[in-house]
N, C-alpha and C. Protein backbone atom coordinates (compact mmCIF):
# COMPACT_ATOMS: atom_id res chain seq x y z
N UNK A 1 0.84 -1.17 0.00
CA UNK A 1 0.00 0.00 0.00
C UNK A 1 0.89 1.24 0.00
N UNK A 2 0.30 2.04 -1.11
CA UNK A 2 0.78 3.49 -0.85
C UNK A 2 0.65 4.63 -0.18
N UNK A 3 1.68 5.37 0.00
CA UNK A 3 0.89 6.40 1.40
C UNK A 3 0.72 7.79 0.19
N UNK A 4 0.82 7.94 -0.69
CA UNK A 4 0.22 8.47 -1.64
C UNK A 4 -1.05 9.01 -2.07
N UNK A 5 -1.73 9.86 -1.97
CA UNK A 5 -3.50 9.46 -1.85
C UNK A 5 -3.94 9.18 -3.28
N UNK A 6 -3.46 10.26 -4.46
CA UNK A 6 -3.49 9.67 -5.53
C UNK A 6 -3.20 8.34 -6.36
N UNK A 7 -2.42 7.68 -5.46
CA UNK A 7 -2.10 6.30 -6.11
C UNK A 7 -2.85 5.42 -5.20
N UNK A 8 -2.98 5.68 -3.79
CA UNK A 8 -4.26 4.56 -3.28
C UNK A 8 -5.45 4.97 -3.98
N UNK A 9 -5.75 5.93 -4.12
CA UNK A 9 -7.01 6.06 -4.97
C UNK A 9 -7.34 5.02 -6.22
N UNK A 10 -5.74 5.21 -6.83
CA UNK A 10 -6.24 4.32 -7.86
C UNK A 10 -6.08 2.92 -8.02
N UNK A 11 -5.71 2.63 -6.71
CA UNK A 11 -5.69 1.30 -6.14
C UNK A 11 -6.80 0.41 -5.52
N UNK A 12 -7.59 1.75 -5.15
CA UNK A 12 -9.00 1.46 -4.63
C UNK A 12 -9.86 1.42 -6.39
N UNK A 13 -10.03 2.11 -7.26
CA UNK A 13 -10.88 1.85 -8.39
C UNK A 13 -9.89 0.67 -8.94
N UNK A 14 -9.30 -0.14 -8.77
CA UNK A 14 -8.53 -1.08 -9.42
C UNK A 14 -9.49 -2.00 -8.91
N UNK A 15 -9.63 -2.31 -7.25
CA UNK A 15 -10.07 -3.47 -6.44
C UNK A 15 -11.43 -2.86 -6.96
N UNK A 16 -11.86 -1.88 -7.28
CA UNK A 16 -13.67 -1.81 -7.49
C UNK A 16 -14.06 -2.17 -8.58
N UNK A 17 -12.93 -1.92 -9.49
CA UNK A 17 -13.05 -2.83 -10.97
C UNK A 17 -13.11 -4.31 -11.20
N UNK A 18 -11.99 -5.10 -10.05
CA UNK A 18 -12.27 -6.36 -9.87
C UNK A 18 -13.12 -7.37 -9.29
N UNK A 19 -13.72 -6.45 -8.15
CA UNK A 19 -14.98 -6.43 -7.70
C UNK A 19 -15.87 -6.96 -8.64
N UNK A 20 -16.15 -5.98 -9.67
CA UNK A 20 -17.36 -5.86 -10.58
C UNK A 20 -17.03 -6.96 -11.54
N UNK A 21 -15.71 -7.11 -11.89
CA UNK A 21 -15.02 -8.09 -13.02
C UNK A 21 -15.66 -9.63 -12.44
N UNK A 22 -14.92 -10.13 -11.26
CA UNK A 22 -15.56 -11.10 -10.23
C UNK A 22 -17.20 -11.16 -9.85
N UNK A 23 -17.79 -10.24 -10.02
CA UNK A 23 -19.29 -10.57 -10.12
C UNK A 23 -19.63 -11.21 -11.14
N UNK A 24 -18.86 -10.30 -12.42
CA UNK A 24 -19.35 -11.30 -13.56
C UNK A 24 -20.30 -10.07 -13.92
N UNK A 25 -19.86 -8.90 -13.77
CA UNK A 25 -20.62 -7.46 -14.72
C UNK A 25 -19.66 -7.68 -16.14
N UNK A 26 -21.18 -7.33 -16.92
CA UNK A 26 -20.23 -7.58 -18.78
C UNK A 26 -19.25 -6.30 -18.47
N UNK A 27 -18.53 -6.89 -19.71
CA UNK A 27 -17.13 -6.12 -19.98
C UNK A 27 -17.64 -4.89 -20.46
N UNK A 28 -18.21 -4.41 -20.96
CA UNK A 28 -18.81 -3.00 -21.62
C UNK A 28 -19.20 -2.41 -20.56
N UNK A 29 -20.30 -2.85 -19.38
CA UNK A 29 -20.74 -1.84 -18.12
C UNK A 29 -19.47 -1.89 -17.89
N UNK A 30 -18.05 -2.50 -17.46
CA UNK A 30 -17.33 -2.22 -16.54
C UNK A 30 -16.81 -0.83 -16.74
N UNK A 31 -16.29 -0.90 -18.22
CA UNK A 31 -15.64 0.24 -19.30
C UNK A 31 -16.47 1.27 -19.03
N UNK A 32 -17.18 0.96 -19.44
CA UNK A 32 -17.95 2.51 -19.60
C UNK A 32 -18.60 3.07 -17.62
N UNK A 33 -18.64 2.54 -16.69
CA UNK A 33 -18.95 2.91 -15.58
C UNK A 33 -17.35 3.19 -14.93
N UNK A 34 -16.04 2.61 -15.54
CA UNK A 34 -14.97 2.92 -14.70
C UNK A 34 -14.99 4.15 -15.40
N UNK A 35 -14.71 4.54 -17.14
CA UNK A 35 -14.72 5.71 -17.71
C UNK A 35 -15.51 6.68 -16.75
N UNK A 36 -16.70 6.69 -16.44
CA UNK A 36 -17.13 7.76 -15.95
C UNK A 36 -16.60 7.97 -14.01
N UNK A 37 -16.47 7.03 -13.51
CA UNK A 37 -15.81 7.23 -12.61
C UNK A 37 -14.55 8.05 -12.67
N UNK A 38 -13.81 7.39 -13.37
CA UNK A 38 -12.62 8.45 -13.28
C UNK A 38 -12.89 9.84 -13.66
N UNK A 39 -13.75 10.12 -14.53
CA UNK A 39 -14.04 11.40 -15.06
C UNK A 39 -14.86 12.04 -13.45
N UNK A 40 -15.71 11.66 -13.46
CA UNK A 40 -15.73 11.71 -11.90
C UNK A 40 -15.00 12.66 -10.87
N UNK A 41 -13.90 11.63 -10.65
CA UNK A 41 -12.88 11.49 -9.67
C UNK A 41 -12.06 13.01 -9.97
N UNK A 42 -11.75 12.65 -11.15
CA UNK A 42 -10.77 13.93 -12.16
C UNK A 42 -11.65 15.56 -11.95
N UNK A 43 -13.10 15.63 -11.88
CA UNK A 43 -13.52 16.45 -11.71
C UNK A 43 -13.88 17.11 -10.51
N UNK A 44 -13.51 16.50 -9.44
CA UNK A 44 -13.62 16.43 -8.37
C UNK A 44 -12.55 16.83 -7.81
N UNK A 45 -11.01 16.70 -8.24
CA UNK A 45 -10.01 17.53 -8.09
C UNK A 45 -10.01 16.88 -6.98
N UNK A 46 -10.28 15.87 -5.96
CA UNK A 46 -8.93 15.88 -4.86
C UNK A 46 -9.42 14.30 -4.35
N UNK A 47 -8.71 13.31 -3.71
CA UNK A 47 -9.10 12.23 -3.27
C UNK A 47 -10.56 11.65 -2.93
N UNK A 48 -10.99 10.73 -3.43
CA UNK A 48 -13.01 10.95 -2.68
C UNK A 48 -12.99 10.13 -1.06
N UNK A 49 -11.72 10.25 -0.56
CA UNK A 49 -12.43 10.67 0.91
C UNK A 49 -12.36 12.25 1.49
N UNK A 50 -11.70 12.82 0.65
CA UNK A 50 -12.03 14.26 0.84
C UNK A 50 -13.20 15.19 0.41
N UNK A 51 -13.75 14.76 -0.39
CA UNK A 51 -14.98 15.21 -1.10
C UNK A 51 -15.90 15.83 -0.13
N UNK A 52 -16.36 16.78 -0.38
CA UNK A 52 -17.70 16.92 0.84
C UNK A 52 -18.84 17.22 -0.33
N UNK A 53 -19.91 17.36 0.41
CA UNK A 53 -21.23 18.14 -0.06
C UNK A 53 -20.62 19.00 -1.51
N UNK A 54 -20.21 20.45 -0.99
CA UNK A 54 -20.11 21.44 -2.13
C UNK A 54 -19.35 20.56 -3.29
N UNK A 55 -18.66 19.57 -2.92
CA UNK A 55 -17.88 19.43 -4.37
C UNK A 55 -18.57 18.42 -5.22
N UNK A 56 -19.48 18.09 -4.56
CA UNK A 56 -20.53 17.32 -5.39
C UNK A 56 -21.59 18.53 -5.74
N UNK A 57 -22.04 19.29 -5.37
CA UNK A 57 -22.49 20.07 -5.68
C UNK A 57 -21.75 21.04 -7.08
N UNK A 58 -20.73 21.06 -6.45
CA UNK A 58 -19.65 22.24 -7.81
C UNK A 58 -19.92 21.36 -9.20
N UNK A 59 -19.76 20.15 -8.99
CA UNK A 59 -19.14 19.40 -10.21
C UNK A 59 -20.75 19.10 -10.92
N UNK A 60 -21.61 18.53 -10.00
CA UNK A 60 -22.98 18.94 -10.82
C UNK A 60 -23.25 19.97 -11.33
N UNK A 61 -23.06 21.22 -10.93
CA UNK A 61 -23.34 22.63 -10.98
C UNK A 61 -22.95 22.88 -12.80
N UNK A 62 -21.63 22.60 -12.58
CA UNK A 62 -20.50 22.46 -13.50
C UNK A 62 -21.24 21.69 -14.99
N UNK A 63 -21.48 20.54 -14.64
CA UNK A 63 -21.95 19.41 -15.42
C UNK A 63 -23.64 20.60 -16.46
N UNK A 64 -24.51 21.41 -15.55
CA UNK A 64 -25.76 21.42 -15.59
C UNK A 64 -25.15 22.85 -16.71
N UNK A 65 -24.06 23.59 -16.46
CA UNK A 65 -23.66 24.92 -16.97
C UNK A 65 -23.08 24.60 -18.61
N UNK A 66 -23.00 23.12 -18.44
CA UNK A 66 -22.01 22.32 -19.95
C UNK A 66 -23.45 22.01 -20.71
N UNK A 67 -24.93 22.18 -20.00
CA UNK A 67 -25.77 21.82 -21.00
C UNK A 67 -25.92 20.31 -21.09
N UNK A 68 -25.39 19.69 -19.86
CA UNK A 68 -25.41 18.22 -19.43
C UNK A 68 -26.77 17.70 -19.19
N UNK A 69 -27.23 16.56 -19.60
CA UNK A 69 -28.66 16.44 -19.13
C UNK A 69 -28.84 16.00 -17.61
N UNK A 70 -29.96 16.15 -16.73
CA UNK A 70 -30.40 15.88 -15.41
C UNK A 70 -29.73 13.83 -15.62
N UNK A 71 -30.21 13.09 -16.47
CA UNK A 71 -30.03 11.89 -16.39
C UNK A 71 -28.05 12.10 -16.13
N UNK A 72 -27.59 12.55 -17.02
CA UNK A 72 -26.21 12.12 -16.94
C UNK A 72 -25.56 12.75 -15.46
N UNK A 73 -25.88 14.08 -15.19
CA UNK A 73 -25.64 14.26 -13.97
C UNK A 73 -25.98 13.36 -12.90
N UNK A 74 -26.98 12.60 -13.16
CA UNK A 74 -27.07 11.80 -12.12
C UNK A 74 -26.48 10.97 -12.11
N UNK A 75 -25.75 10.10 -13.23
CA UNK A 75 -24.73 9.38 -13.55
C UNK A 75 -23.51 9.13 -12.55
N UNK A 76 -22.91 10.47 -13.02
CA UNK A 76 -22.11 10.94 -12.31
C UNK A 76 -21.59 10.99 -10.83
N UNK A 77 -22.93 10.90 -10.03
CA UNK A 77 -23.35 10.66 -8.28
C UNK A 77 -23.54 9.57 -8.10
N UNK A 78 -24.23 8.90 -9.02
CA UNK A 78 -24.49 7.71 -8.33
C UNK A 78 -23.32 6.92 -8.73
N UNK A 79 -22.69 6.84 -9.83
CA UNK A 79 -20.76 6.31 -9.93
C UNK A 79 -19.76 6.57 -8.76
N UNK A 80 -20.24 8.01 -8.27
CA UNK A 80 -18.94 8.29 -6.88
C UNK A 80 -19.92 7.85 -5.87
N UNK A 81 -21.15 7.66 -5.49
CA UNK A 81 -21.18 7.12 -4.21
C UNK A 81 -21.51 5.63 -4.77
N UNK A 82 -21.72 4.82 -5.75
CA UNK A 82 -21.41 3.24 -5.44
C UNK A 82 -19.86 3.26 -4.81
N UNK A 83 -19.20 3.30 -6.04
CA UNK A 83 -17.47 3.62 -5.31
C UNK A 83 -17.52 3.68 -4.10
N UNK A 84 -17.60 5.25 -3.48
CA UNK A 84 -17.56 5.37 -2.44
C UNK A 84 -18.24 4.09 -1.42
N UNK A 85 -19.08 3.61 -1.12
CA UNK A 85 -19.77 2.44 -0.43
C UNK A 85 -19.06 1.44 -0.49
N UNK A 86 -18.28 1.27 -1.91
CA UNK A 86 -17.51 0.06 -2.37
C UNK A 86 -15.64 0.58 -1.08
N UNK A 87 -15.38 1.84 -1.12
CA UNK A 87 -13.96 1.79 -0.52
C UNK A 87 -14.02 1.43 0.82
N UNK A 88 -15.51 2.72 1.19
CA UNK A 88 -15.57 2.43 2.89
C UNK A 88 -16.03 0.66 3.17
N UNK A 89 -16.51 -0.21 2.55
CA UNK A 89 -16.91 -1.44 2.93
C UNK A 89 -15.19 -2.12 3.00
N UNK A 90 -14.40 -1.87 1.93
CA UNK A 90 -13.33 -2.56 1.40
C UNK A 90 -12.05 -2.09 2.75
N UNK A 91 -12.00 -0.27 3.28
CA UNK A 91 -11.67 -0.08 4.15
C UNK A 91 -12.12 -0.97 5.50
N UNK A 92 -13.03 -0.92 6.25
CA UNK A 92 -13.31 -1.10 7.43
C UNK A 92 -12.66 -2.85 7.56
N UNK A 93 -13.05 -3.77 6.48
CA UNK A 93 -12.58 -4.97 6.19
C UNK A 93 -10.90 -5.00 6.43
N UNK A 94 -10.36 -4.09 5.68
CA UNK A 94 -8.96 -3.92 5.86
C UNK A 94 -8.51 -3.95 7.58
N UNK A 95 -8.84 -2.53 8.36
CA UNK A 95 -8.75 -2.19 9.48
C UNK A 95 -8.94 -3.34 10.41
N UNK A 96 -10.18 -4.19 9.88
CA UNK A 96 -10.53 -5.23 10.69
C UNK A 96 -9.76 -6.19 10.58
N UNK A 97 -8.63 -6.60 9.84
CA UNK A 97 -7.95 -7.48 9.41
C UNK A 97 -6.93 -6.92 10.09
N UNK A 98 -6.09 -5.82 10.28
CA UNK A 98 -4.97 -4.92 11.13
C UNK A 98 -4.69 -5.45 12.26
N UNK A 99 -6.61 -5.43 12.37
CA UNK A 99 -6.51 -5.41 14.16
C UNK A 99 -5.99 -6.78 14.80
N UNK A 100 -6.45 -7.71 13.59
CA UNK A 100 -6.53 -9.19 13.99
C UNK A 100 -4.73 -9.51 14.14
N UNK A 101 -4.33 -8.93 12.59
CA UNK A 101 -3.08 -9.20 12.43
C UNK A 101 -2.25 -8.47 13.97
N UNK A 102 -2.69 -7.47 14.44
CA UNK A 102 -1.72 -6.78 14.95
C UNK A 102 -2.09 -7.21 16.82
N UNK A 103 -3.08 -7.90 16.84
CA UNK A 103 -3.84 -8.50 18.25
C UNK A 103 -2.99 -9.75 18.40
N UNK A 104 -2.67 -10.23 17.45
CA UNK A 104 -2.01 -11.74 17.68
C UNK A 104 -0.94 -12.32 17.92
């Protein structure tokens, strides 16, 4: 693991990609839902455990000023909070594994 935030980041959409790969999501949703994730991520300008409210707000804002439709903006949210649900589940699992490793 990197202490990097930009490169755990993309260490975390790696494991969310394999995730989805290991479910057995077709190869086309994966592509085209990681594509917009990262676009996402990229628009969002800083790690998504830093993200708050306004910057989901900015980047919709942003999206609605480009003449973006209501559907794709929503796209967009609901891509960073699956993710998001997908790191914090994948985190706490980690931590919980620390503790075990580091209890024993």
């Amino acid at each position: 693991m990197t202490a990097d935030p930009w490169e755990f980041q993309e260490e975390c959409v790696e494991a969310f990609v394999a995730s989805w790969r290991a479910r057995g999501f077709s190869p086309v949703t994966v592509e085209n839902d990681i594509g917009l994730l990262e676009r996402t991520l990229t628009a969002l300008g800083r790690p998504a455990w830093d993200v708050t409210p306004e910057d989901i707000d900015r980047v919709v804002g942003d999206l609605a000023l480009a003449g973006r439709a209501a559907s794709t903006r929503r796209e967009y949210v609901q891509i960073f909070s699956t993710a998001t649900v997908f790191d914090v589940t994948v985190g706490q699992f980690l931590r919980g594994c620390v503790r075990v490793v580091c209890s024993g």
